[in-house]
C-alpha atoms as a PDB file:
ATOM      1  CA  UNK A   1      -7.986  -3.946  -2.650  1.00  0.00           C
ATOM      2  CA  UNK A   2      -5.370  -1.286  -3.592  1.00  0.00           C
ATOM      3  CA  UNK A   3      -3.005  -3.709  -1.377  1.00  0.00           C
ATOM      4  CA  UNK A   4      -3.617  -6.868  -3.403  1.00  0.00           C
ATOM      5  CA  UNK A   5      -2.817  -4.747  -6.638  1.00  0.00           C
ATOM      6  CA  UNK A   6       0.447  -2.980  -5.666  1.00  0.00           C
ATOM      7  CA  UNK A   7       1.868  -6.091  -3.946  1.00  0.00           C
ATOM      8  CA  UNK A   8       0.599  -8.404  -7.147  1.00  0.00           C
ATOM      9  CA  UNK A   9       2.738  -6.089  -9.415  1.00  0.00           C
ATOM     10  CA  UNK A  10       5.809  -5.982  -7.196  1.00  0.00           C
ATOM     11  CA  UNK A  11       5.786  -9.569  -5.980  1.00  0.00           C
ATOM     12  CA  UNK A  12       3.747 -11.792  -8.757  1.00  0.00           C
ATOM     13  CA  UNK A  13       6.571 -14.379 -10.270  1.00  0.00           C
ATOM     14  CA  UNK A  14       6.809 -17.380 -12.753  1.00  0.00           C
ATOM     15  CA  UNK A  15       8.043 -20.325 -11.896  1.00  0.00           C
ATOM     16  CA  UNK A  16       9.114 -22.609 -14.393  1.00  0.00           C
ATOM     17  CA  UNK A  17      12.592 -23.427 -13.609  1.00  0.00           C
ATOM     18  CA  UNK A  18      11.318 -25.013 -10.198  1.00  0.00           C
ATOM     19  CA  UNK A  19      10.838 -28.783  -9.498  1.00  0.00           C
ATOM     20  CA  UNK A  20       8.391 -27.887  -7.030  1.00  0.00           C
ATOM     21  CA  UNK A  21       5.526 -25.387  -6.082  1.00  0.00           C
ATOM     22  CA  UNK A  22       6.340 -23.190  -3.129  1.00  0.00           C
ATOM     23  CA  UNK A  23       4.989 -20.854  -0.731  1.00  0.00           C
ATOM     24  CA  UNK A  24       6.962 -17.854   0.562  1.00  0.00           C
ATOM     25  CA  UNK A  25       6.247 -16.058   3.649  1.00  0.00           C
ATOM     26  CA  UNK A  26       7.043 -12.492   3.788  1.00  0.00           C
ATOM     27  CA  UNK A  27       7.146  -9.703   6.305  1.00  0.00           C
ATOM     28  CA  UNK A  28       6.785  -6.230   4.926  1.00  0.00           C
ATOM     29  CA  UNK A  29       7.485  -3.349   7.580  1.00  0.00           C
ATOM     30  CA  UNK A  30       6.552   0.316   6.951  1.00  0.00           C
ATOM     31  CA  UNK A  31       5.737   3.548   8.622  1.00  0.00           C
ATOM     32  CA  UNK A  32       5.793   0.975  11.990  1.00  0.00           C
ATOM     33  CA  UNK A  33       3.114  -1.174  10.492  1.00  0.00           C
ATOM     34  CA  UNK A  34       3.821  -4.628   9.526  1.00  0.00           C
ATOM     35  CA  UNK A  35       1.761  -6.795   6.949  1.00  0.00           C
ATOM     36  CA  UNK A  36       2.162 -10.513   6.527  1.00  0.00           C
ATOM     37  CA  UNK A  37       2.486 -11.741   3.005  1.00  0.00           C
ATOM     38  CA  UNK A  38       2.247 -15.001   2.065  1.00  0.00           C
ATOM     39  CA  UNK A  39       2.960 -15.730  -1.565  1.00  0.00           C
ATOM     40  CA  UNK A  40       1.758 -19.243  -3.364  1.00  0.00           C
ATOM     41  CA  UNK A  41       3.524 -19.962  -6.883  1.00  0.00           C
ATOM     42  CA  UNK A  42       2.462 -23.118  -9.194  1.00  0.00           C
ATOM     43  CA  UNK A  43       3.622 -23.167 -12.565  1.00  0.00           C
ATOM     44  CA  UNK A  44       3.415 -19.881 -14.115  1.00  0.00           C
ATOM     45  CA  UNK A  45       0.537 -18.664 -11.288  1.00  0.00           C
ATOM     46  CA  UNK A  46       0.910 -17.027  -8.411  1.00  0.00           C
ATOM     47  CA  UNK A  47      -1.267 -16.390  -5.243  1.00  0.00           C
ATOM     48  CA  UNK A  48      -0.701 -13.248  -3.211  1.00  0.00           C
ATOM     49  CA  UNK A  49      -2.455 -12.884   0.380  1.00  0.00           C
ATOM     50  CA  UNK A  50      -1.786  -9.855   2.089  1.00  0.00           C
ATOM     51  CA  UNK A  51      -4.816  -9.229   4.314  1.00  0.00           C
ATOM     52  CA  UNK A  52      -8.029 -11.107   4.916  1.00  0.00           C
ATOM     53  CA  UNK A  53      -9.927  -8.999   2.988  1.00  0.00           C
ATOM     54  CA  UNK A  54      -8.442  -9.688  -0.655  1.00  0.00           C
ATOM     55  CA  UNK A  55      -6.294 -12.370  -2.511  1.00  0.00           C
ATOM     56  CA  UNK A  56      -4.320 -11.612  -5.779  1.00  0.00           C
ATOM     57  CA  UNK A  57      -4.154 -14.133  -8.418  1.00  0.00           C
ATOM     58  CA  UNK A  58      -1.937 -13.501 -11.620  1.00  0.00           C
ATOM     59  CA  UNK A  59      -0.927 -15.462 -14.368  1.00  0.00           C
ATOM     60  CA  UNK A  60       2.268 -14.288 -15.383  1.00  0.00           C
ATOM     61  CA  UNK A  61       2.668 -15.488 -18.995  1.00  0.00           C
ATOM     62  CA  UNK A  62      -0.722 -14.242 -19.538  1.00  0.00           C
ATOM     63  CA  UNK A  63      -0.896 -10.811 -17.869  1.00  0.00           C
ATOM     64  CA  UNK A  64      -4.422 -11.906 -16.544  1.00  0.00           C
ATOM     65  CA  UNK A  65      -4.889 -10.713 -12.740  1.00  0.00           C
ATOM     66  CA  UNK A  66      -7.894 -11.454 -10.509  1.00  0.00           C
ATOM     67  CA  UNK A  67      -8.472  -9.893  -7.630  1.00  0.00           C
ATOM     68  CA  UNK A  68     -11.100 -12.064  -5.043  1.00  0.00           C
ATOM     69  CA  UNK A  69     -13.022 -10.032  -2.864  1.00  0.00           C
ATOM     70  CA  UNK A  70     -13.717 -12.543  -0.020  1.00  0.00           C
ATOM     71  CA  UNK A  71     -16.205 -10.117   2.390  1.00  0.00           C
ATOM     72  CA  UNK A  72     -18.040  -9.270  -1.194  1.00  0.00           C
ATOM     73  CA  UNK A  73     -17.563 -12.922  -2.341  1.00  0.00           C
ATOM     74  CA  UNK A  74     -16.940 -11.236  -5.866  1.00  0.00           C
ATOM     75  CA  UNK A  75     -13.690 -11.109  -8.061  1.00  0.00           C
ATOM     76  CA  UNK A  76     -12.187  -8.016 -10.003  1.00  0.00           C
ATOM     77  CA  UNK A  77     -10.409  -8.861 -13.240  1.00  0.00           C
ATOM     78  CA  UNK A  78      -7.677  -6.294 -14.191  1.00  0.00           C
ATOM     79  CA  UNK A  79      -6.575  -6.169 -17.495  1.00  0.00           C
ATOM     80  CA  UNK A  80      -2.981  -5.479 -19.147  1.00  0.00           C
ATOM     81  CA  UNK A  81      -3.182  -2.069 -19.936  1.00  0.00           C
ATOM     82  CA  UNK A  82      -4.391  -0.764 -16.532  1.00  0.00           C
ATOM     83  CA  UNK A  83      -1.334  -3.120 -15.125  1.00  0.00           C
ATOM     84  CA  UNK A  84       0.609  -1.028 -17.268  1.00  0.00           C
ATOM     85  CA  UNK A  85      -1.191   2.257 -15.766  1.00  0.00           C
ATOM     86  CA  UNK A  86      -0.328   0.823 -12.520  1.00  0.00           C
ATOM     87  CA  UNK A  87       3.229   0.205 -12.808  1.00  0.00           C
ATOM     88  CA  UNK A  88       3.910   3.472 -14.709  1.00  0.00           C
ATOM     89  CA  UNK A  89       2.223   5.032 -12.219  1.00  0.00           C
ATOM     90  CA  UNK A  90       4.374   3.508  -9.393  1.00  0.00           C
ATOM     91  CA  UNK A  91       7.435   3.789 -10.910  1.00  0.00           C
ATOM     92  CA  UNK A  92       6.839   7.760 -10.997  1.00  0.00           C
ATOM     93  CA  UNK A  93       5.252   7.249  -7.293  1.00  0.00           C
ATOM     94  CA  UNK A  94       9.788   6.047  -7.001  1.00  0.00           C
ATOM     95  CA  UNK A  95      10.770   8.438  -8.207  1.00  0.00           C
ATOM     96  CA  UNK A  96      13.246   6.218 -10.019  1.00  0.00           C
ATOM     97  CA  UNK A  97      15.658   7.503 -12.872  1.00  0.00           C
ATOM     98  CA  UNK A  98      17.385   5.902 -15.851  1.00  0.00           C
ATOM     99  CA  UNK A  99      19.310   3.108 -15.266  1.00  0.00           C
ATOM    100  CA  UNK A 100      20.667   0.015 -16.530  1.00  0.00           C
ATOM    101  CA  UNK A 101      20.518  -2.821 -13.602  1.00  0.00           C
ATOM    102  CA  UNK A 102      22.322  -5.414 -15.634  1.00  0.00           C
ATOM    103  CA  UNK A 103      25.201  -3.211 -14.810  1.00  0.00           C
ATOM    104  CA  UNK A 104      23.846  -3.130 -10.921  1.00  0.00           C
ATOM    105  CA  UNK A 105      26.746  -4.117  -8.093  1.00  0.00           C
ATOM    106  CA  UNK A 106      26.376  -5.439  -4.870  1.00  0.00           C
ATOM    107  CA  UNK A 107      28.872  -4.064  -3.112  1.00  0.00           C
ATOM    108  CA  UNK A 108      29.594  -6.125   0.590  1.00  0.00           C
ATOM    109  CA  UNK A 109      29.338  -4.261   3.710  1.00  0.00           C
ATOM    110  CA  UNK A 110      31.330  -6.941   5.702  1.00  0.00           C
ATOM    111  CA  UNK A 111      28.327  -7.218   7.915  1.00  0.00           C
ATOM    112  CA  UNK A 112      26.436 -10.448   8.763  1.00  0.00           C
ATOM    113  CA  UNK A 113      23.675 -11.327  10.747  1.00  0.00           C
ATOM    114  CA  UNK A 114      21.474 -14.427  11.329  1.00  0.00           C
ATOM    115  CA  UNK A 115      17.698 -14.027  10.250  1.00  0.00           C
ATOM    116  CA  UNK A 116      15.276 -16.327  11.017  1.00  0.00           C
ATOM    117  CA  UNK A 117      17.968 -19.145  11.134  1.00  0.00           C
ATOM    118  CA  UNK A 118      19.704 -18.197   7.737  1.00  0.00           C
ATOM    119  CA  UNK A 119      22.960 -17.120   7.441  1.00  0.00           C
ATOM    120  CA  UNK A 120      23.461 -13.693   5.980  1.00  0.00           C
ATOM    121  CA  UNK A 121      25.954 -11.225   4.435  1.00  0.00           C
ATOM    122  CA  UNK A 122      24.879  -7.399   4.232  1.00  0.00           C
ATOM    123  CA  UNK A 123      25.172  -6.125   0.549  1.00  0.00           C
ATOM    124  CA  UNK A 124      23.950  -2.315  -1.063  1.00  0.00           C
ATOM    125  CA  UNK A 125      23.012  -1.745  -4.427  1.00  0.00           C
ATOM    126  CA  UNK A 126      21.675   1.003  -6.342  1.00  0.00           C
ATOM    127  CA  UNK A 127      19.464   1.002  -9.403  1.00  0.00           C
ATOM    128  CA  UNK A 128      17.875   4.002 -10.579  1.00  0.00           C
ATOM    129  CA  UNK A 129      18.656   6.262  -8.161  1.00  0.00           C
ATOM    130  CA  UNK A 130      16.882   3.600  -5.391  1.00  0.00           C
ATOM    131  CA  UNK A 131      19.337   2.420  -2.707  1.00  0.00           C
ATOM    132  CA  UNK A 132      18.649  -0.358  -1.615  1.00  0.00           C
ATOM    133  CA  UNK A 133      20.481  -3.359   1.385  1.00  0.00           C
ATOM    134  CA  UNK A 134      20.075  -6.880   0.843  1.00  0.00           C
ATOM    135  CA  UNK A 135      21.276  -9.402   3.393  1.00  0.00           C
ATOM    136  CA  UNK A 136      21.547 -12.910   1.431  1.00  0.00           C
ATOM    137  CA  UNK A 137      21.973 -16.325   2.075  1.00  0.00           C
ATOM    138  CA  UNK A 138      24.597 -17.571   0.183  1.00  0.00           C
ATOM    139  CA  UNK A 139      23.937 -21.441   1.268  1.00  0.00           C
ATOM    140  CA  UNK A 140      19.901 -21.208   0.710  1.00  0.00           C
ATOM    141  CA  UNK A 141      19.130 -24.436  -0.949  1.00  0.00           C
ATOM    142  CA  UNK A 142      18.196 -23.772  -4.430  1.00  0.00           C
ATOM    143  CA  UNK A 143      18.354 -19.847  -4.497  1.00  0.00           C
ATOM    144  CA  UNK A 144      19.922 -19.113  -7.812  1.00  0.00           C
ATOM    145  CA  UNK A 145      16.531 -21.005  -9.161  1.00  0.00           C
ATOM    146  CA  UNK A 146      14.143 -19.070  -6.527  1.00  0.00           C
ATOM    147  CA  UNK A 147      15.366 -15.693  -7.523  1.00  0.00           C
ATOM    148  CA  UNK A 148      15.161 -16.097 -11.031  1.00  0.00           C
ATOM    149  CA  UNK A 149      11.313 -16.942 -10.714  1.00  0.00           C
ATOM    150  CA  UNK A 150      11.403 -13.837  -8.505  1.00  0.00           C
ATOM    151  CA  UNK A 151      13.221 -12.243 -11.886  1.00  0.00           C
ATOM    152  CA  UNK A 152      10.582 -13.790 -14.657  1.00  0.00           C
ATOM    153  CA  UNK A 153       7.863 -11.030 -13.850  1.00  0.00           C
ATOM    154  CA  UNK A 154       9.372  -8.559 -16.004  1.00  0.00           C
ATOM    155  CA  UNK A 155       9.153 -11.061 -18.819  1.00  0.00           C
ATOM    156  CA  UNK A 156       5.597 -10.514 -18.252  1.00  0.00           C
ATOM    157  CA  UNK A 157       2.921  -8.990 -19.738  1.00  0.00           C
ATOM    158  CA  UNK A 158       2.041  -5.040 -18.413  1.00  0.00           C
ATOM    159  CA  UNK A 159       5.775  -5.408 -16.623  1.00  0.00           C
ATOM    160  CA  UNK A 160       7.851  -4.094 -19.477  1.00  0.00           C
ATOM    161  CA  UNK A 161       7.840  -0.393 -17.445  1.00  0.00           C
ATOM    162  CA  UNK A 162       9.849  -2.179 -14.245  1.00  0.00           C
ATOM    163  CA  UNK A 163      12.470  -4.300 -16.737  1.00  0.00           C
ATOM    164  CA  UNK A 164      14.895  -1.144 -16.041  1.00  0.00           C
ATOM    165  CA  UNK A 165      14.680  -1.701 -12.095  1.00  0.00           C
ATOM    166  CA  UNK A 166      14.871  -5.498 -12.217  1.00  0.00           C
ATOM    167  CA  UNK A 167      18.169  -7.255 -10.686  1.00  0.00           C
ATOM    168  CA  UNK A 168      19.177 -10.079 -12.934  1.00  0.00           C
ATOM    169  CA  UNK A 169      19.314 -13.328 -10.860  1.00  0.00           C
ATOM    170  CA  UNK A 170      22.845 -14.141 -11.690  1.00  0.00           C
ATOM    171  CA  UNK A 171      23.859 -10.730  -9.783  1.00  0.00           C
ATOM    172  CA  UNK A 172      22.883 -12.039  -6.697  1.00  0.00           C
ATOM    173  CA  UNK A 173      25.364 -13.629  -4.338  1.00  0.00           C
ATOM    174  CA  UNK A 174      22.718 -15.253  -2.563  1.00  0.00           C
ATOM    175  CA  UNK A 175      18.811 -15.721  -1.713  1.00  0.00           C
ATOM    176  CA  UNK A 176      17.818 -12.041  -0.271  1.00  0.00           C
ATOM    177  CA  UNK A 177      16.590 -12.697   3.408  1.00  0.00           C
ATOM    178  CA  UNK A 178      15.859  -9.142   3.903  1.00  0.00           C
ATOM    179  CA  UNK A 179      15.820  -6.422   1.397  1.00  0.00           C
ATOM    180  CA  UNK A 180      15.741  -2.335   3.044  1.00  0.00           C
ATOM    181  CA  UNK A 181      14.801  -0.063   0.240  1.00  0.00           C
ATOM    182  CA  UNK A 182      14.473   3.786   0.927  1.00  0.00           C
ATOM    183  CA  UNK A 183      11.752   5.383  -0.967  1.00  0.00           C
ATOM    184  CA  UNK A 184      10.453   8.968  -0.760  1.00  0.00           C
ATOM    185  CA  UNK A 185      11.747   9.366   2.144  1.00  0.00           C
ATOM    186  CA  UNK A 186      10.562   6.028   3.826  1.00  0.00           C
ATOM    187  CA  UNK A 187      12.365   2.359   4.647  1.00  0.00           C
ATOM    188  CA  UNK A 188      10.474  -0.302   3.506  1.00  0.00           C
ATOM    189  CA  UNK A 189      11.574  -3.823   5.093  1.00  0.00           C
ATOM    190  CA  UNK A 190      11.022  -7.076   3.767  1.00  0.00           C
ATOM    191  CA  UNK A 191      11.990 -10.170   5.283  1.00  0.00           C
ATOM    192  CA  UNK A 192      11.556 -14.010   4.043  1.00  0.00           C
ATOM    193  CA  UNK A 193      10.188 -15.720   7.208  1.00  0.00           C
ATOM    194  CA  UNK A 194      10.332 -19.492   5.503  1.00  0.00           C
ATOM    195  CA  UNK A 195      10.135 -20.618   1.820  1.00  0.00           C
ATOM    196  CA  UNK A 196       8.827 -24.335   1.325  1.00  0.00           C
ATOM    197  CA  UNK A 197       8.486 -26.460  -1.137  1.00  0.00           C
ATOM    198  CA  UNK A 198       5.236 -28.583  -1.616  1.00  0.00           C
ATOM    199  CA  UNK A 199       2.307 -29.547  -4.223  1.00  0.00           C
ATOM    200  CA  UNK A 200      -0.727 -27.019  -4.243  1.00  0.00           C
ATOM    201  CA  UNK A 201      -3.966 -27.534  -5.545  1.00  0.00           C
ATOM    202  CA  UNK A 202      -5.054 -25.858  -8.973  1.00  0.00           C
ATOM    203  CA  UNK A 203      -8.061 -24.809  -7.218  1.00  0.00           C
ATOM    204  CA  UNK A 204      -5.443 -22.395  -5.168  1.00  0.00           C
ATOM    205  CA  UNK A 205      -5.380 -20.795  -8.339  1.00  0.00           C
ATOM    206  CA  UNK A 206      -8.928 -20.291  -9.248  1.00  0.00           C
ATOM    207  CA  UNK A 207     -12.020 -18.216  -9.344  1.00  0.00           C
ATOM    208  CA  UNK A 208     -14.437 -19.146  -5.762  1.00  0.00           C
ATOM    209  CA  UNK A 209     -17.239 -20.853  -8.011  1.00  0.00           C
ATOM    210  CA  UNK A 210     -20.180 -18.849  -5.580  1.00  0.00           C
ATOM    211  CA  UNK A 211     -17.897 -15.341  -6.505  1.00  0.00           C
ATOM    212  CA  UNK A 212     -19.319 -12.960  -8.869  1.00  0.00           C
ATOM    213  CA  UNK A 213     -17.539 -10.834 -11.160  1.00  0.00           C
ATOM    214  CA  UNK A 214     -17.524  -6.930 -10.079  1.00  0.00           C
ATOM    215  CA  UNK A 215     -17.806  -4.821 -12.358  1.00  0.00           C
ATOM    216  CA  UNK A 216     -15.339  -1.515 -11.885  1.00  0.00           C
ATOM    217  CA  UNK A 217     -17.803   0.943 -12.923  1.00  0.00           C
ATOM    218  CA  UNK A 218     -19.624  -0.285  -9.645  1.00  0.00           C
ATOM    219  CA  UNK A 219     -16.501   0.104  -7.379  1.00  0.00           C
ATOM    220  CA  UNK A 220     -16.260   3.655  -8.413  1.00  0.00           C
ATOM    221  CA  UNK A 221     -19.869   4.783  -7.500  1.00  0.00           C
ATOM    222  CA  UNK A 222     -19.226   2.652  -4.159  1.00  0.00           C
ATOM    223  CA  UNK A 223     -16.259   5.258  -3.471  1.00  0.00           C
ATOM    224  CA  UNK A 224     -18.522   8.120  -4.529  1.00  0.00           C
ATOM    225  CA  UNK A 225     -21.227   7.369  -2.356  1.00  0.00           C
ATOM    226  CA  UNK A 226     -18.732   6.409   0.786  1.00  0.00           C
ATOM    227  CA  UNK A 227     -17.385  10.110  -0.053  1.00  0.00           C
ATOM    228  CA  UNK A 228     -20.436  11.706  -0.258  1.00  0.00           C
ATOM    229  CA  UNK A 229     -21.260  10.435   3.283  1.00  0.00           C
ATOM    230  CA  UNK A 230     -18.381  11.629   4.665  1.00  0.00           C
END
């Protein structure tokens, strides 16, 4: 469940500026392990499946984020303020400092590279302190609009901490294929596998109707317990 959470505050988007809903496939690599990520966005909603296990669902103009339990068939509703908790408590997690990243430059590395049939030029940029290298695709079809949804979250409610760490879309030369950022210590990959255009179902969006809502108080006597058996 922690999954679904941190990847629903790094990777939830609105989508308004796009003629189309889309799904995004992701790779994330780190510490050797690699987790699929598929992302589904539809107006201002957006699906996030990272394991079998749990699906995020967040409505970024709202701030309202459901997590589905699918083993439990239950859901987990978090709330504003503990998305705020969440991202405060990541950003310290970063480590990140003060920075402005309208000001951000991507500096060319003269490398390129073909990834997963795009096209790519290798870029770094720093903001707050985190380095990060972003290969881009300068002739994606509609990037400029793709990576300003991917920019919207911090328009968001419960985002306002991350607006100090968020790339405006106009910076970007391209669409980032593959983004290497070095945190604590650790490289954490991401690659776009395939980003598609289609219609999706508003039911993509909502609750299971045979899921029950959990309540958290009961989450956090399930972790006592599991401890006390240990």
């Amino acid at each position: 469940m922690r999954t679904a959470i941190v990847a629903s505050i790094c990777l939830a988007v609105a989508v308004p500026a796009l003629r189309a809903d889309l799904i995004v496939k992701q790779k994330v690599e780190n510490s050797g392990q690699t987790q699929e990520v598929t992302l589904k966005l539809k107006d201002t909603k957006c699906r996030i499946e990272a394991t079998d296990q749990t699906t995020a669902i967040i409505d970024s103009a709202t701030g309202a984020t459901t997590v589905l339990l699918h083993p439990q068939k239950a859901y987990l509703k978090i709330t504003g303020d503990q998305l705020r908790a969440q991202a405060e408590a990541m950003k310290n997690l970063l480590g990140s400092k003060k920075g402005d990243a309208a000001q951000a430059e991507f500096k060319p590395t003269g490398k390129t590279e073909t990834i997963n049939g795009y096209k790519t030029e290798e870029y770094t940029v720093s903001v707050g302190g985190i380095q990060m290298t972003i290969a881009v695709a300068k002739d994606f079809p509609n990037y400029r609009e793709i990576v300003k949804a991917l920019f919207n979250i911090q328009s968001g409610p419960g985002m306002e901490v991350f607006r100090g760490l968020s790339i405006p879309p106009e910076k970007y030369p391209g669409m980032p294929i593959r983004t290497v950022v070095e945190v604590l210590g650790q490289k954490i990959t991401t690659t776009v596998d395939s980003v598609e255009e289609t219609h999706l179902a508003d039911s993509d969006f909502a609750i299971p109707i045979d899921y029950k809502e959990l309540n958290p108080a009961s989450l956090q006597d399930k972790d006592k317990s599991e401890a006390h058996s240990q």
